[in-house]
PDB file of N, CA and C in Angstrom:
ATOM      1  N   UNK A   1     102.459  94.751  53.807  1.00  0.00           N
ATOM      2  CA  UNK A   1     102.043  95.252  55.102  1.00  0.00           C
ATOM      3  C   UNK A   1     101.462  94.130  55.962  1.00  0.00           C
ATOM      4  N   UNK A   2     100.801  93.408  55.481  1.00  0.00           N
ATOM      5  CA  UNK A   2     100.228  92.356  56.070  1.00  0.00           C
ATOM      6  C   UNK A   2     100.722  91.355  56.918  1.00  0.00           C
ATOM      7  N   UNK A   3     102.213  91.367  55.767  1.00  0.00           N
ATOM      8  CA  UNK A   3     103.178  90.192  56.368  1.00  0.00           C
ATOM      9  C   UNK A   3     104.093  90.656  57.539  1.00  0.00           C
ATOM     10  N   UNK A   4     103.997  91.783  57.751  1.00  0.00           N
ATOM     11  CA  UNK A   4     104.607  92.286  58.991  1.00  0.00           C
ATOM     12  C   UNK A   4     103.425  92.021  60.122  1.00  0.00           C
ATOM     13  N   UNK A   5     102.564  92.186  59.905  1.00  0.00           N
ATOM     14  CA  UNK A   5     101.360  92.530  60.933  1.00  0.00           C
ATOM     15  C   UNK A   5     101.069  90.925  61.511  1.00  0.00           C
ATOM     16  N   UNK A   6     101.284  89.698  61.036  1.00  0.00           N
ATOM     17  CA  UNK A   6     101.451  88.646  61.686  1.00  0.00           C
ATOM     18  C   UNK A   6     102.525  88.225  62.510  1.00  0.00           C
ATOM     19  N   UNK A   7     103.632  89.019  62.417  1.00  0.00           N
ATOM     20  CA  UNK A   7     104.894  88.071  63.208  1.00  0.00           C
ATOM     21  C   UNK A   7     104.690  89.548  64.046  1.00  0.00           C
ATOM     22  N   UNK A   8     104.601  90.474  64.210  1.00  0.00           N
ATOM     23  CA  UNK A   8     103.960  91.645  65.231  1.00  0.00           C
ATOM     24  C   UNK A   8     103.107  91.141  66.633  1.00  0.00           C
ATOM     25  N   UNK A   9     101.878  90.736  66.049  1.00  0.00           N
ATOM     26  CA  UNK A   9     100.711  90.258  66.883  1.00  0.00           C
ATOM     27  C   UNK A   9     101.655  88.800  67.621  1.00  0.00           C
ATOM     28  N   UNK A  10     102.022  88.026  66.938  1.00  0.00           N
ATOM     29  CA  UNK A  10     103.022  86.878  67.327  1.00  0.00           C
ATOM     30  C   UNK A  10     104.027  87.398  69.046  1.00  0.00           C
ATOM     31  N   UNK A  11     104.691  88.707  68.366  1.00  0.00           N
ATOM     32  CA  UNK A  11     105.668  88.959  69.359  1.00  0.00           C
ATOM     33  C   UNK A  11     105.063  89.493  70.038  1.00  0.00           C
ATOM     34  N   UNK A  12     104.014  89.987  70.065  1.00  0.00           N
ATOM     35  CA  UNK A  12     103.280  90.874  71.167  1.00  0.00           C
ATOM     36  C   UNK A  12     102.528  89.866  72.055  1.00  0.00           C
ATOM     37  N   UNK A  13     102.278  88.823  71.569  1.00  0.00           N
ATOM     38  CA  UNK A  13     101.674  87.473  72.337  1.00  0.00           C
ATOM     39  C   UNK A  13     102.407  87.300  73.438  1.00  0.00           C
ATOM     40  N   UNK A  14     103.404  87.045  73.406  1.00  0.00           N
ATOM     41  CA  UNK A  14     105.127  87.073  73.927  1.00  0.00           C
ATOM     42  C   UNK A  14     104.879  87.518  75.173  1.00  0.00           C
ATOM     43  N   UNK A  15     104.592  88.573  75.487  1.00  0.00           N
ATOM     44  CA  UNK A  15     105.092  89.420  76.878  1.00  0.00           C
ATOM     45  C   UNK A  15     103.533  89.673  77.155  1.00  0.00           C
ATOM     46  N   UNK A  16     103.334  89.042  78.437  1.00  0.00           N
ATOM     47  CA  UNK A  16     101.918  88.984  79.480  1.00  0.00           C
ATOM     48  C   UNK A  16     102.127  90.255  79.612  1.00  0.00           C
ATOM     49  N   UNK A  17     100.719  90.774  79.508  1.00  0.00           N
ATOM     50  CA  UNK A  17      99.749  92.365  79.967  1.00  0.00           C
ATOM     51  C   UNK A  17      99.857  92.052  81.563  1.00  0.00           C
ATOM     52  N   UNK A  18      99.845  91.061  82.404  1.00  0.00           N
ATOM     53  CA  UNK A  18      99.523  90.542  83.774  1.00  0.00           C
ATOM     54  C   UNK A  18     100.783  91.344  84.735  1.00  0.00           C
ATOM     55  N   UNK A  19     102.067  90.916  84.053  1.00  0.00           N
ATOM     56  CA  UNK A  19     102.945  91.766  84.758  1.00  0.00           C
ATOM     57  C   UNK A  19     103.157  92.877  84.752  1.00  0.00           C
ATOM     58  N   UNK A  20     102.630  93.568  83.660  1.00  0.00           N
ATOM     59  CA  UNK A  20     103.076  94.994  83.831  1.00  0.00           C
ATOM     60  C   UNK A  20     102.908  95.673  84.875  1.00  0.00           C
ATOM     61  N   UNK A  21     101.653  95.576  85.404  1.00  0.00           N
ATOM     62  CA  UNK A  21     101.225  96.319  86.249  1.00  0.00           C
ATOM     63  C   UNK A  21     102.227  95.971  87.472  1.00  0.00           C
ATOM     64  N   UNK A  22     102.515  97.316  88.362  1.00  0.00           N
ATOM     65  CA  UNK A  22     103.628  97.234  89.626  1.00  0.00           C
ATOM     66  C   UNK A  22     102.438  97.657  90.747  1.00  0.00           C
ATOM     67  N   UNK A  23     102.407  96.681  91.771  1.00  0.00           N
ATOM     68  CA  UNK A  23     101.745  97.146  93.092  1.00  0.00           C
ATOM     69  C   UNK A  23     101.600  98.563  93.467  1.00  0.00           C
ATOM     70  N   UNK A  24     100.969  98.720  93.925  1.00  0.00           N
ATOM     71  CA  UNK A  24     100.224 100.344  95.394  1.00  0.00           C
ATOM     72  C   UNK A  24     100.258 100.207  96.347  1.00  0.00           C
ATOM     73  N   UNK A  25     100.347 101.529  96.854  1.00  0.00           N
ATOM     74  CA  UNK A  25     100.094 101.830  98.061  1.00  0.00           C
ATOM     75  C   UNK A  25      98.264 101.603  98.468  1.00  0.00           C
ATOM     76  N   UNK A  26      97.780 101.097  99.431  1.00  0.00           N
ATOM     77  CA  UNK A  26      96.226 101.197  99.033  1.00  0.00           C
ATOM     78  C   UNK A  26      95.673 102.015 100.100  1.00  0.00           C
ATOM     79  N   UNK A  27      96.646 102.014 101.391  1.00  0.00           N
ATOM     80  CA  UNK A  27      96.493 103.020 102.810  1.00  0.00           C
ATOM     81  C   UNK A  27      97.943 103.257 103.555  1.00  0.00           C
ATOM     82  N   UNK A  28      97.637 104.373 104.179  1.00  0.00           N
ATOM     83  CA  UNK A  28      98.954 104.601 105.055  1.00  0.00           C
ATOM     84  C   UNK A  28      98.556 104.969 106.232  1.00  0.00           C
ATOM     85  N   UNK A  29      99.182 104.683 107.543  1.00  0.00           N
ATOM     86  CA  UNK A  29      99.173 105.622 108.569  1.00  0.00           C
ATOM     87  C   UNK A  29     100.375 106.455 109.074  1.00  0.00           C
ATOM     88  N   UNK A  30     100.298 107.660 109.444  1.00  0.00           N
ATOM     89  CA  UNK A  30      98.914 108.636 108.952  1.00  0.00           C
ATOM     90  C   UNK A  30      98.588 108.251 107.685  1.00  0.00           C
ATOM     91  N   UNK A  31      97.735 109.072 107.200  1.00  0.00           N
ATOM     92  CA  UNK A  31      97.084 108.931 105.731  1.00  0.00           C
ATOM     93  C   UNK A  31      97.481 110.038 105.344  1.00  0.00           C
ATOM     94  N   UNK A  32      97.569 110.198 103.790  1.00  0.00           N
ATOM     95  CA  UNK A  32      97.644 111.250 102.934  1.00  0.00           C
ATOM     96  C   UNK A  32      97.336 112.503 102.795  1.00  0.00           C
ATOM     97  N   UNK A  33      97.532 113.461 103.559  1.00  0.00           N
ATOM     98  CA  UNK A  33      96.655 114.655 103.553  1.00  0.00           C
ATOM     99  C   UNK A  33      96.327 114.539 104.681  1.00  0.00           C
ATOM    100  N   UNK A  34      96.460 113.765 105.923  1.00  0.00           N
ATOM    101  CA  UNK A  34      95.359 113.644 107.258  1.00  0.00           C
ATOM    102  C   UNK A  34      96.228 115.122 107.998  1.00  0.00           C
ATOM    103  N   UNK A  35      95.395 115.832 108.988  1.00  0.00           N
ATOM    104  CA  UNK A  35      95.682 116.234 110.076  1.00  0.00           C
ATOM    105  C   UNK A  35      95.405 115.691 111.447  1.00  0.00           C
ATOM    106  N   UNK A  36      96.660 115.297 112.039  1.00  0.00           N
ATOM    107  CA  UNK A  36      96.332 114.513 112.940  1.00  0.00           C
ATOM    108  C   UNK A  36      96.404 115.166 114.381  1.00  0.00           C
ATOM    109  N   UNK A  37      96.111 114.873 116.056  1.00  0.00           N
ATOM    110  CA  UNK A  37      96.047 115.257 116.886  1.00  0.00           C
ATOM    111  C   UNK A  37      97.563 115.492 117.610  1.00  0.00           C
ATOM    112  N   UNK A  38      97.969 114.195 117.250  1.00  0.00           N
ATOM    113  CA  UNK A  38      99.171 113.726 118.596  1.00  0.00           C
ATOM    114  C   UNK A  38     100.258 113.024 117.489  1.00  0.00           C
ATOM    115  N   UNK A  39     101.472 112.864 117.708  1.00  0.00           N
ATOM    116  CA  UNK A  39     102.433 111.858 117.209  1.00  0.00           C
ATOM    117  C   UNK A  39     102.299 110.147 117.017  1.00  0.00           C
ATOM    118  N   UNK A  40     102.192 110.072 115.940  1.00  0.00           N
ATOM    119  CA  UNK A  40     101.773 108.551 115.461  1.00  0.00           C
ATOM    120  C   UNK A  40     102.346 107.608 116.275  1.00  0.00           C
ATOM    121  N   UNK A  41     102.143 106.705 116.993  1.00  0.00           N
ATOM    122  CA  UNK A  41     103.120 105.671 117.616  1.00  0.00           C
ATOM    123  C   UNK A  41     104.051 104.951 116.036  1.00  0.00           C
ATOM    124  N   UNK A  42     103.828 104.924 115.231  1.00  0.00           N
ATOM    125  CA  UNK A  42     104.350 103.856 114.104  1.00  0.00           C
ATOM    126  C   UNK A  42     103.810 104.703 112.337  1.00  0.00           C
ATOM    127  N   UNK A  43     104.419 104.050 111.698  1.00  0.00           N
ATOM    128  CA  UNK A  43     104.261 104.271 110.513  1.00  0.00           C
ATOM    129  C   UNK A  43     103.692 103.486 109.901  1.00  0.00           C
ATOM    130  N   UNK A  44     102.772 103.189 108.859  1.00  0.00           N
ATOM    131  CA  UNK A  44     102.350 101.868 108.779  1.00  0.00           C
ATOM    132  C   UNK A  44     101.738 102.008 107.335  1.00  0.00           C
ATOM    133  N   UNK A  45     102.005 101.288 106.105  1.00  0.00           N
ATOM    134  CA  UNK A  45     101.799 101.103 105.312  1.00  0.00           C
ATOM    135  C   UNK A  45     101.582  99.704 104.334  1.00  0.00           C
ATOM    136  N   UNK A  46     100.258  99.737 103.731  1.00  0.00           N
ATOM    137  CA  UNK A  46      99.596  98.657 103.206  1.00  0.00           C
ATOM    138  C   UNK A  46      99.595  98.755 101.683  1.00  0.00           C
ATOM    139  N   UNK A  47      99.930  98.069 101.327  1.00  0.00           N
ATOM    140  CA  UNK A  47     100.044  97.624  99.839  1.00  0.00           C
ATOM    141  C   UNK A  47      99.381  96.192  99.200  1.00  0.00           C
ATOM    142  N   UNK A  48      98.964  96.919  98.154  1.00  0.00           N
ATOM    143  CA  UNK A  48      97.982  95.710  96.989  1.00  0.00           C
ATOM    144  C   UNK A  48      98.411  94.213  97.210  1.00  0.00           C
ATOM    145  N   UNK A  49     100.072  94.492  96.888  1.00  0.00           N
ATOM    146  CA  UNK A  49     101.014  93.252  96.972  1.00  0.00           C
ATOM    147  C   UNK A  49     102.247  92.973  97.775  1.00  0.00           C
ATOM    148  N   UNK A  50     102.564  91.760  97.982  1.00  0.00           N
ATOM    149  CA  UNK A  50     103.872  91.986  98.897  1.00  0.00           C
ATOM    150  C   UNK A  50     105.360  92.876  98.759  1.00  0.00           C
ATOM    151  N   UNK A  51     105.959  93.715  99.309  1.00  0.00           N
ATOM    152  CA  UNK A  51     106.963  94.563  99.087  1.00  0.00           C
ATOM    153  C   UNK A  51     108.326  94.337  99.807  1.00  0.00           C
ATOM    154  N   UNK A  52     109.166  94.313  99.036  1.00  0.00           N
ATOM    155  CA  UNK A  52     110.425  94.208 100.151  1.00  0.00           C
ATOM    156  C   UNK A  52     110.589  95.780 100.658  1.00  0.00           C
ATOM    157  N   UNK A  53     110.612  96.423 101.896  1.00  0.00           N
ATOM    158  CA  UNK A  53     111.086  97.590 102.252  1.00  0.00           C
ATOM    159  C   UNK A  53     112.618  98.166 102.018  1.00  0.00           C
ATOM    160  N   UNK A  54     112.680  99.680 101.379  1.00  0.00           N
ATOM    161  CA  UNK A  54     113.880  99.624 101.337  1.00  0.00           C
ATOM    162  C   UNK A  54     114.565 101.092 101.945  1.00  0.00           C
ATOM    163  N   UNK A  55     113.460 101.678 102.142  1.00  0.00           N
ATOM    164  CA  UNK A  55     113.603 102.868 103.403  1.00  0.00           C
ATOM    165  C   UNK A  55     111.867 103.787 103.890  1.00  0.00           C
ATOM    166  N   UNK A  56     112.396 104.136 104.619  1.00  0.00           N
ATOM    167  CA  UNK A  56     110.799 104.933 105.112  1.00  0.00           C
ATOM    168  C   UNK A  56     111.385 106.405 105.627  1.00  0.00           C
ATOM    169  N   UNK A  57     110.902 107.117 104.773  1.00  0.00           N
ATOM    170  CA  UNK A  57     111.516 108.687 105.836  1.00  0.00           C
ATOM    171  C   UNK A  57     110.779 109.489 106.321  1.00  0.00           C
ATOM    172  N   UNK A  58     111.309 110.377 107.226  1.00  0.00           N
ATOM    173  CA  UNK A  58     110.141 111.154 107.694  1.00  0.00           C
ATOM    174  C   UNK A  58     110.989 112.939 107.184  1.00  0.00           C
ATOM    175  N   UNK A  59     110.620 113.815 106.810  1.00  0.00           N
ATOM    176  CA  UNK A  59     110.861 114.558 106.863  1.00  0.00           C
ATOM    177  C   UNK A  59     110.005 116.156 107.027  1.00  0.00           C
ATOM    178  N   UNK A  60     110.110 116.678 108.445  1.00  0.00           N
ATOM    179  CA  UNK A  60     109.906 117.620 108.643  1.00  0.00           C
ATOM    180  C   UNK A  60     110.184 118.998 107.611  1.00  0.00           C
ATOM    181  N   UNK A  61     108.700 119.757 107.648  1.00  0.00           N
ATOM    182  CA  UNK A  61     108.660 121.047 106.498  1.00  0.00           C
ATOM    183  C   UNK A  61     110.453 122.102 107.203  1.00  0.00           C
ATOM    184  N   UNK A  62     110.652 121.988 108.261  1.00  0.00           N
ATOM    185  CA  UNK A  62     111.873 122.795 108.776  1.00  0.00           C
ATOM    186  C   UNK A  62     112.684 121.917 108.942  1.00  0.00           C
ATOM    187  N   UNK A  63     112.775 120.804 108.529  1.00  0.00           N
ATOM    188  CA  UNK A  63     114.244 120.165 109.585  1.00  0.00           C
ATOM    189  C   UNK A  63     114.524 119.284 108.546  1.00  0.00           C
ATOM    190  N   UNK A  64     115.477 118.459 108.713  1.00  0.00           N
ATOM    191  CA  UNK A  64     116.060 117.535 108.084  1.00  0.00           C
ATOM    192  C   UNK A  64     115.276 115.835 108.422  1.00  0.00           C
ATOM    193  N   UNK A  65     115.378 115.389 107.044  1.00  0.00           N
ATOM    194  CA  UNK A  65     115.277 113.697 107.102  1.00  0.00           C
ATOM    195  C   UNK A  65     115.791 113.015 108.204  1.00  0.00           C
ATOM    196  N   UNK A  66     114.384 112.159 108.708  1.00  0.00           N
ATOM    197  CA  UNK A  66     114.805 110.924 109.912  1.00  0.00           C
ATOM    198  C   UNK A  66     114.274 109.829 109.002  1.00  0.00           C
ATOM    199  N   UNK A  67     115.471 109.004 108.551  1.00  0.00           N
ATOM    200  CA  UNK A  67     115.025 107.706 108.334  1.00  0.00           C
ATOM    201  C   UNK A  67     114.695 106.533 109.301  1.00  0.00           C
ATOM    202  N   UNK A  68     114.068 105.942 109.568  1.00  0.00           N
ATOM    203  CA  UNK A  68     113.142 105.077 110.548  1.00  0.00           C
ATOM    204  C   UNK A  68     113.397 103.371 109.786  1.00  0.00           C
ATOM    205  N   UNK A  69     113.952 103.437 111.148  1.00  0.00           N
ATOM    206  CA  UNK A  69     114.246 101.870 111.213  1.00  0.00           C
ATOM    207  C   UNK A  69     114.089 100.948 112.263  1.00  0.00           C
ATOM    208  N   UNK A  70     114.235  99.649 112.299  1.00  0.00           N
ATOM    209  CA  UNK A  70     114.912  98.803 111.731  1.00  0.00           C
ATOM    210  C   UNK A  70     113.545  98.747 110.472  1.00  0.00           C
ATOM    211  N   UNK A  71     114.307  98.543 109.770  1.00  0.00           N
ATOM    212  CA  UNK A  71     113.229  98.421 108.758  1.00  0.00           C
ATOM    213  C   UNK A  71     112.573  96.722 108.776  1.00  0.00           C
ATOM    214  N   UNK A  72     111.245  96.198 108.594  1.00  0.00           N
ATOM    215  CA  UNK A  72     111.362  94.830 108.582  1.00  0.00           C
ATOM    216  C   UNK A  72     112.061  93.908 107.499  1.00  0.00           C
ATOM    217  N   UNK A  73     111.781  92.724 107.440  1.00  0.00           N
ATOM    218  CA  UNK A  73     113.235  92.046 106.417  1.00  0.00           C
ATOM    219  C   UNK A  73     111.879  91.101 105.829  1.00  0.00           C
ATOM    220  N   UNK A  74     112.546  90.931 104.574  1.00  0.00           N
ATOM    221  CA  UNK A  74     111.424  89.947 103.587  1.00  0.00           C
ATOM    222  C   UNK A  74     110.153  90.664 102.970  1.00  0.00           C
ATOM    223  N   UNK A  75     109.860  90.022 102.470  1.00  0.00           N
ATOM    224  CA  UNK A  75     108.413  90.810 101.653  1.00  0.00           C
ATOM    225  C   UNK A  75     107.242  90.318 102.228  1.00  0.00           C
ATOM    226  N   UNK A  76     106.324  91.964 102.337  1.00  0.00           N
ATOM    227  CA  UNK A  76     104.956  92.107 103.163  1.00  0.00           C
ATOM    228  C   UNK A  76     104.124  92.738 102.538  1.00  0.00           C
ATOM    229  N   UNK A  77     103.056  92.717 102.944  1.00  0.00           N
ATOM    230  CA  UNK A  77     101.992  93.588 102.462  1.00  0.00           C
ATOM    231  C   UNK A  77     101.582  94.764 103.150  1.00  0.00           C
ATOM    232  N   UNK A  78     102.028  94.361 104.388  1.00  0.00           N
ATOM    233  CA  UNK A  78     101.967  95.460 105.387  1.00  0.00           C
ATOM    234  C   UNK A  78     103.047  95.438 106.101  1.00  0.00           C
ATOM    235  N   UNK A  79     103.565  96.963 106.361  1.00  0.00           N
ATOM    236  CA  UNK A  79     104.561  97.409 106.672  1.00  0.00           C
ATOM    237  C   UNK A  79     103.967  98.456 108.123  1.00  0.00           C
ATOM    238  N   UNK A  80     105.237  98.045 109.322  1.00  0.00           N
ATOM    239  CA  UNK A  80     104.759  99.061 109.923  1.00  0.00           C
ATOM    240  C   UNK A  80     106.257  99.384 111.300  1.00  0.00           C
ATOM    241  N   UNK A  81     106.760 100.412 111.182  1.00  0.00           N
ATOM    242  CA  UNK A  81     107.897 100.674 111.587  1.00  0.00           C
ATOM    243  C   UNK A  81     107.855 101.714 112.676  1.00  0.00           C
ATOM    244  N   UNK A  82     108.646 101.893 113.747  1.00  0.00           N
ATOM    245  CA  UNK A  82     108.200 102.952 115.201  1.00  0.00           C
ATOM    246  C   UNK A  82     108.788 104.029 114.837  1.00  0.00           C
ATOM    247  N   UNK A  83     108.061 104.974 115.147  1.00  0.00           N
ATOM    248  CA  UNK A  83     108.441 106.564 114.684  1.00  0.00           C
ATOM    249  C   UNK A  83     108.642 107.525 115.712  1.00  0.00           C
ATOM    250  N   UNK A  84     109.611 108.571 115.293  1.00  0.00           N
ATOM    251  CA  UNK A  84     110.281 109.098 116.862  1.00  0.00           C
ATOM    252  C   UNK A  84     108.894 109.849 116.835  1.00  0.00           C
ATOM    253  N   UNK A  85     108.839 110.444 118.455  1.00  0.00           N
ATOM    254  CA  UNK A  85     107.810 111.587 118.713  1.00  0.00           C
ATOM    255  C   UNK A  85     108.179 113.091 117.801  1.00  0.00           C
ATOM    256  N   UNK A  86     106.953 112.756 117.073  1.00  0.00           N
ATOM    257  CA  UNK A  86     106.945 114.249 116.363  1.00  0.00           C
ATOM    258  C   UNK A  86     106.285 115.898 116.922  1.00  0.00           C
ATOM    259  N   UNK A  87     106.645 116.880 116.564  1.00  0.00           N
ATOM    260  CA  UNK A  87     105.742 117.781 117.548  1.00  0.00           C
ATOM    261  C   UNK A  87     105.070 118.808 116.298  1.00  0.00           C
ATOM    262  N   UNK A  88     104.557 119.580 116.911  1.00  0.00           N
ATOM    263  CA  UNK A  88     103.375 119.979 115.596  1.00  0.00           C
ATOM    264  C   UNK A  88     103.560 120.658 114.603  1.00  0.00           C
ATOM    265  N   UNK A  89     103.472 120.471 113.122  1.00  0.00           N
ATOM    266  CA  UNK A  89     104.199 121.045 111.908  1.00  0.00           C
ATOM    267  C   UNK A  89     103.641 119.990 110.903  1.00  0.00           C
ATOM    268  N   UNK A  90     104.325 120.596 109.455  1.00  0.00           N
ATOM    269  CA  UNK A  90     103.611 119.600 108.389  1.00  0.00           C
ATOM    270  C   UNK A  90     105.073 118.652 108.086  1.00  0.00           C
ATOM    271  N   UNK A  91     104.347 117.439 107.383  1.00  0.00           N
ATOM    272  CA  UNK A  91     105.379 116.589 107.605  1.00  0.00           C
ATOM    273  C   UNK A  91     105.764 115.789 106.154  1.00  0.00           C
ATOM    274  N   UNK A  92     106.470 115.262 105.652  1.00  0.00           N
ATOM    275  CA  UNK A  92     106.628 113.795 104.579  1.00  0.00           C
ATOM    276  C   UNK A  92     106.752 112.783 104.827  1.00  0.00           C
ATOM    277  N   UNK A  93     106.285 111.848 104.512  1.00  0.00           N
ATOM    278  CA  UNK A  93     106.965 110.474 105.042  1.00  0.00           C
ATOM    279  C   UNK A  93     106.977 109.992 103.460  1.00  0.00           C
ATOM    280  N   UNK A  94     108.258 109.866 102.946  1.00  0.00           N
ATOM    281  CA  UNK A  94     108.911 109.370 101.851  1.00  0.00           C
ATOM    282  C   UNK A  94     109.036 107.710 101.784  1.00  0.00           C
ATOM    283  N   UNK A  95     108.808 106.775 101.026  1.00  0.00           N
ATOM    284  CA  UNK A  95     109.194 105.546 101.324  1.00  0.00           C
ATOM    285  C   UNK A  95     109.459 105.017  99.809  1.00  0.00           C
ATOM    286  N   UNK A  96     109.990 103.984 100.169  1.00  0.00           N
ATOM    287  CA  UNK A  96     111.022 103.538  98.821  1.00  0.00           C
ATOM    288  C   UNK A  96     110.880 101.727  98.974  1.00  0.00           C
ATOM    289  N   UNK A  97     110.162 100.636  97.935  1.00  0.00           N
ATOM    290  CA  UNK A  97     110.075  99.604  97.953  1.00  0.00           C
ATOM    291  C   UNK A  97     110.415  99.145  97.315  1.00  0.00           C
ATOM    292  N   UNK A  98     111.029  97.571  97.010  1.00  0.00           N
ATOM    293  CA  UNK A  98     111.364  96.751  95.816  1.00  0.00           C
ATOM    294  C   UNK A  98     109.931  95.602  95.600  1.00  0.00           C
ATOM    295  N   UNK A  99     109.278  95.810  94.904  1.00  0.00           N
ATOM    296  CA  UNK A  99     107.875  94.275  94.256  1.00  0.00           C
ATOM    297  C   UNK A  99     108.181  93.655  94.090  1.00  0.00           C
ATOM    298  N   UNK A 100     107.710  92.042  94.344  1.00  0.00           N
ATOM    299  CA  UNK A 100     107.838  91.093  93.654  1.00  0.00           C
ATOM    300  C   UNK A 100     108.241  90.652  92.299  1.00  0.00           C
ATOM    301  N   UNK A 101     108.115  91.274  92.012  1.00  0.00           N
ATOM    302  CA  UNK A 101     108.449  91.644  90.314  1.00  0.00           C
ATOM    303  C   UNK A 101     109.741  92.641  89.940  1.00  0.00           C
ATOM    304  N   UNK A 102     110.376  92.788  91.199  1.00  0.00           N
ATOM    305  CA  UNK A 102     111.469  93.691  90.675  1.00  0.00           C
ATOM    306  C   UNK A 102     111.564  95.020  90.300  1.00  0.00           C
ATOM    307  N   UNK A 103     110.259  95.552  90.382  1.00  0.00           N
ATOM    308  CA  UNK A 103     110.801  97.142  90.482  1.00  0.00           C
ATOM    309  C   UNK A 103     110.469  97.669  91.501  1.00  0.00           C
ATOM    310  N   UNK A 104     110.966  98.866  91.456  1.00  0.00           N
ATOM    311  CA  UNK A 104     111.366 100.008  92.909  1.00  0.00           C
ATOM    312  C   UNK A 104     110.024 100.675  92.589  1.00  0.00           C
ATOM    313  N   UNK A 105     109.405 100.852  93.656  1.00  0.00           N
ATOM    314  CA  UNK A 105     107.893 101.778  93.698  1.00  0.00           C
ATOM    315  C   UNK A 105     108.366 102.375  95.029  1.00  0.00           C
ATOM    316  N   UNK A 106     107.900 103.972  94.897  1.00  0.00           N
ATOM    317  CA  UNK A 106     108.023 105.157  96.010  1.00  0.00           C
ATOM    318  C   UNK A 106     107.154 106.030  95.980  1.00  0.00           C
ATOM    319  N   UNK A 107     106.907 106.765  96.971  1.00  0.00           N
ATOM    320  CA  UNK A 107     105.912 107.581  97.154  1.00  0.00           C
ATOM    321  C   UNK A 107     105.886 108.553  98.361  1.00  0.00           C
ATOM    322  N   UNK A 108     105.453 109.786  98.046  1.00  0.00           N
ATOM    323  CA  UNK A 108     105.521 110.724  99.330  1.00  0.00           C
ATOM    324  C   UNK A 108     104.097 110.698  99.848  1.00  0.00           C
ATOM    325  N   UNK A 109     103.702 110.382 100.907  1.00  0.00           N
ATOM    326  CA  UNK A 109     102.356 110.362 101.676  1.00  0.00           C
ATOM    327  C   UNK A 109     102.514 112.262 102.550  1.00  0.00           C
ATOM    328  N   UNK A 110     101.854 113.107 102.590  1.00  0.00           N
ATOM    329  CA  UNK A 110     101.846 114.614 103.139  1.00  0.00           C
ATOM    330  C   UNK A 110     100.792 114.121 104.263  1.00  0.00           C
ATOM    331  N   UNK A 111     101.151 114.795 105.732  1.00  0.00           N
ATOM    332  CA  UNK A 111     100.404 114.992 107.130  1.00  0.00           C
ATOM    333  C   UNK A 111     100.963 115.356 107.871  1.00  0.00           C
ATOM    334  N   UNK A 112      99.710 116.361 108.719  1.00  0.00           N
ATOM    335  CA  UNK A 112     100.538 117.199 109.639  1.00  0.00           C
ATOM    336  C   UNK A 112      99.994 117.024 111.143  1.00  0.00           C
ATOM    337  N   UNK A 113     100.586 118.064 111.917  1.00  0.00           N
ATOM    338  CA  UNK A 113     100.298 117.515 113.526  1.00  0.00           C
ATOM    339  C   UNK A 113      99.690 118.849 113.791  1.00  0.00           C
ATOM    340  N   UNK A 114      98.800 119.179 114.387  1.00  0.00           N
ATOM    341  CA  UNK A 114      97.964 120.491 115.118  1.00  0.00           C
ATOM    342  C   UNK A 114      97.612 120.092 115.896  1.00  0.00           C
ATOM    343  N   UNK A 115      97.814 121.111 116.425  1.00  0.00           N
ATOM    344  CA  UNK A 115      97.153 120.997 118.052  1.00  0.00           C
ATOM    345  C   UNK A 115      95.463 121.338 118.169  1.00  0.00           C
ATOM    346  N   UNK A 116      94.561 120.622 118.984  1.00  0.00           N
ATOM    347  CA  UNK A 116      93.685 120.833 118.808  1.00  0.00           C
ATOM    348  C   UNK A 116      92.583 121.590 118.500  1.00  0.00           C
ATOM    349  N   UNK A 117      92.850 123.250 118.719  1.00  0.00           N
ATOM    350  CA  UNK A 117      92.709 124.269 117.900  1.00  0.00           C
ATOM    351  C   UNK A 117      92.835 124.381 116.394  1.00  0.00           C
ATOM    352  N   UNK A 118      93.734 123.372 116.155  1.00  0.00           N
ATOM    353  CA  UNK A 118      94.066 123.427 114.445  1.00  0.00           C
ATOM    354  C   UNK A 118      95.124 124.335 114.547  1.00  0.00           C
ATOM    355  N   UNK A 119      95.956 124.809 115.169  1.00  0.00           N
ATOM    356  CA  UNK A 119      97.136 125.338 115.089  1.00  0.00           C
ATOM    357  C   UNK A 119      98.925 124.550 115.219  1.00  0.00           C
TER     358      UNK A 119
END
């Protein structure tokens, strides 16, 4: 048993704990859950680490997906793309990234638009 348990610890030496970890989201605008007043001028999202963008969507609780573009080119930390005028309802904004490191990280951010009543 023993003699397995050295060339184990050996190969496990091998592969850095450092990369595993894949970047976050750390804020969005809107934000997560926000109810907001008026239609966002932009979309805008901040991350731990730099991201290549590889779509941003918006999708309305009644309507169909608007993907939002031009998307920017190269890897950022902050992302921030113009968004059509939305009108009041709950919303998704879906987005889809490639890390520095090569994997795909995505995430649905939820916010909605009311009118100042909260309706």
């Amino acid at each position: 048993m023993k003699s397995m348990l050295y060339p184990l610890i050996a190969l496990a030496a091998l592969f850095p704990v450092v990369g595993l970890a894949h970047t976050h989201l750390v804020r969005s605008s809107p934000a997560d859950k926000s109810v907001i007043e008026k239609s966002p001028p932009a979309a805008t999202l901040v991350f731990a680490e730099a991201v290549t963008m590889t779509a941003i969507k918006i999708k309305p609780a009644d309507g169909d997906e608007i993907a939002l573009k031009p998307l920017p080119t190269g890897a950022k930390t902050e992302i921030s793309v113009a968004m059509p005028t939305l009108r009041v309802g709950k919303y998704e904004m879906r987005w889809r990234a490639l890390s520095d490191d090569g994997h795909v990280v995505s995430c649905v951010v939820h916010f909605a638009i009311a009118n100042k009543d909260g309706r």
